[in-house]
Protein backbone atom coordinates (compact mmCIF):
# COMPACT_ATOMS: atom_id res chain seq x y z
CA UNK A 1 -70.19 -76.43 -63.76
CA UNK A 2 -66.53 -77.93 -64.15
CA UNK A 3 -66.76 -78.65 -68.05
CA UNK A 4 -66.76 -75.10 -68.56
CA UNK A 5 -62.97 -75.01 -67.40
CA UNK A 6 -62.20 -78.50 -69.99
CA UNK A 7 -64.25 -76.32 -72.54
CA UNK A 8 -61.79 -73.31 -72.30
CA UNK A 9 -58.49 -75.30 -71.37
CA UNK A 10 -59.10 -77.21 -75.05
CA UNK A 11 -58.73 -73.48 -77.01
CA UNK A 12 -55.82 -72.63 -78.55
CA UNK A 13 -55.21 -68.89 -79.45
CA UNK A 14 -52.66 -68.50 -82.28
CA UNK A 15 -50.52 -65.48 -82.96
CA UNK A 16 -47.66 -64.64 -85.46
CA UNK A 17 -45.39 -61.96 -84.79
CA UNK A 18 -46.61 -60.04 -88.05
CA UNK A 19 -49.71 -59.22 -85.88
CA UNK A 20 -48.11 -58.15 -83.12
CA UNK A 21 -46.06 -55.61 -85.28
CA UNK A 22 -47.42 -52.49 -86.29
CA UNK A 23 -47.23 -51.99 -90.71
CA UNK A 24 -45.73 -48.79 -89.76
CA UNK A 25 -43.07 -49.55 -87.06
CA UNK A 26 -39.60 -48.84 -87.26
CA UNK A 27 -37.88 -52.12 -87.62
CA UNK A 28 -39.98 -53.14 -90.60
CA UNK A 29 -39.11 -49.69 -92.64
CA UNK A 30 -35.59 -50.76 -92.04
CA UNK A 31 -35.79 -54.26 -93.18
CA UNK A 32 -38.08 -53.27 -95.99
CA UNK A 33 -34.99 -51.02 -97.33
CA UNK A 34 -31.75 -52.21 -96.24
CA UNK A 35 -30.22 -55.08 -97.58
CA UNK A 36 -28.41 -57.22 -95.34
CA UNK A 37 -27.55 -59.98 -97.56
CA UNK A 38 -23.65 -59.32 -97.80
CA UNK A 39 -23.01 -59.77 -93.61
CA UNK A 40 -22.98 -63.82 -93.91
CA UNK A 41 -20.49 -63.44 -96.87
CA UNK A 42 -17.97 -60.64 -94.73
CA UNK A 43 -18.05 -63.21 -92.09
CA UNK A 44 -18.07 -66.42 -93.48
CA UNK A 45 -14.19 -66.87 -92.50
CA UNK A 46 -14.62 -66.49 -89.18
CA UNK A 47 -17.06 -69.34 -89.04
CA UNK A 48 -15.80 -73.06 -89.08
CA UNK A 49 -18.23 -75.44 -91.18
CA UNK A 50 -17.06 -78.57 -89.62
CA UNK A 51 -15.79 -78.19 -86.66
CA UNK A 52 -17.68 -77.80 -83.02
CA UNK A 53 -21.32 -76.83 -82.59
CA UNK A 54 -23.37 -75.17 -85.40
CA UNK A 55 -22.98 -71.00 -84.58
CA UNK A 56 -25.82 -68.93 -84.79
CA UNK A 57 -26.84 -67.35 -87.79
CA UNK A 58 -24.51 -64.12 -88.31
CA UNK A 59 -27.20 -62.13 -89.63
CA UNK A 60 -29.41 -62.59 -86.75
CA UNK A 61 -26.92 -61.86 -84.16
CA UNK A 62 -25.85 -58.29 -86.03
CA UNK A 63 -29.73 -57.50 -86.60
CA UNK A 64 -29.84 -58.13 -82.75
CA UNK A 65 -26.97 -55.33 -82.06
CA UNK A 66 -28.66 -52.91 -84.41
CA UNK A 67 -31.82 -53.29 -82.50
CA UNK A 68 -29.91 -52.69 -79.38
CA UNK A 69 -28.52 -49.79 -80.56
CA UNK A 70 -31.30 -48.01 -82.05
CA UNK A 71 -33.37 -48.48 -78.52
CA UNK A 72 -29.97 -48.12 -76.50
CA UNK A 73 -30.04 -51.59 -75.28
CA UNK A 74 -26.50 -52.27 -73.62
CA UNK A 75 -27.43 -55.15 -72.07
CA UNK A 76 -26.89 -58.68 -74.65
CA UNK A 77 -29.20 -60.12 -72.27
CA UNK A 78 -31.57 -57.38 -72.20
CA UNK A 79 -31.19 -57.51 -76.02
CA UNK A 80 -31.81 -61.14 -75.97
């Protein structure tokens, strides 16, 4: 009766995000066909290499605004 409950506790379910996203959805069109390559480059003085904390990656942070503006996501936290 209570090995059941082990039994099921032992399973592990995994899951990538590329099966959670639809082929067809909108955010993979976009990165299928724009190129975002040149945004670490623009930015790169900004950024201090050896000084402080490692930043965030600049290219995830901008995808993250275009996301929030495409769904009109004010919010950074909401974004986040």
């Amino acid at each position: 009766m209570f090995n059941s409950n082990k039994e099921r506790q032992m399973e592990i379910e995994m899951v990538t995000i590329d099966e959670l996203v639809p082929d067809d959805h909108l955010l993979r069109k976009i990165d299928r066909y724009i190129d975002f390559s040149f945004i670490p480059e623009k930015v790169r003085s900004y950024y201090s290499e050896d000084n402080g904390r490692p930043s965030l990656d600049p290219l995830v942070l901008f995808k993250m605004m275009f996301v929030g503006y495409f769904y009109g996501i004010r919010s950074e936290r909401e974004l986040e």
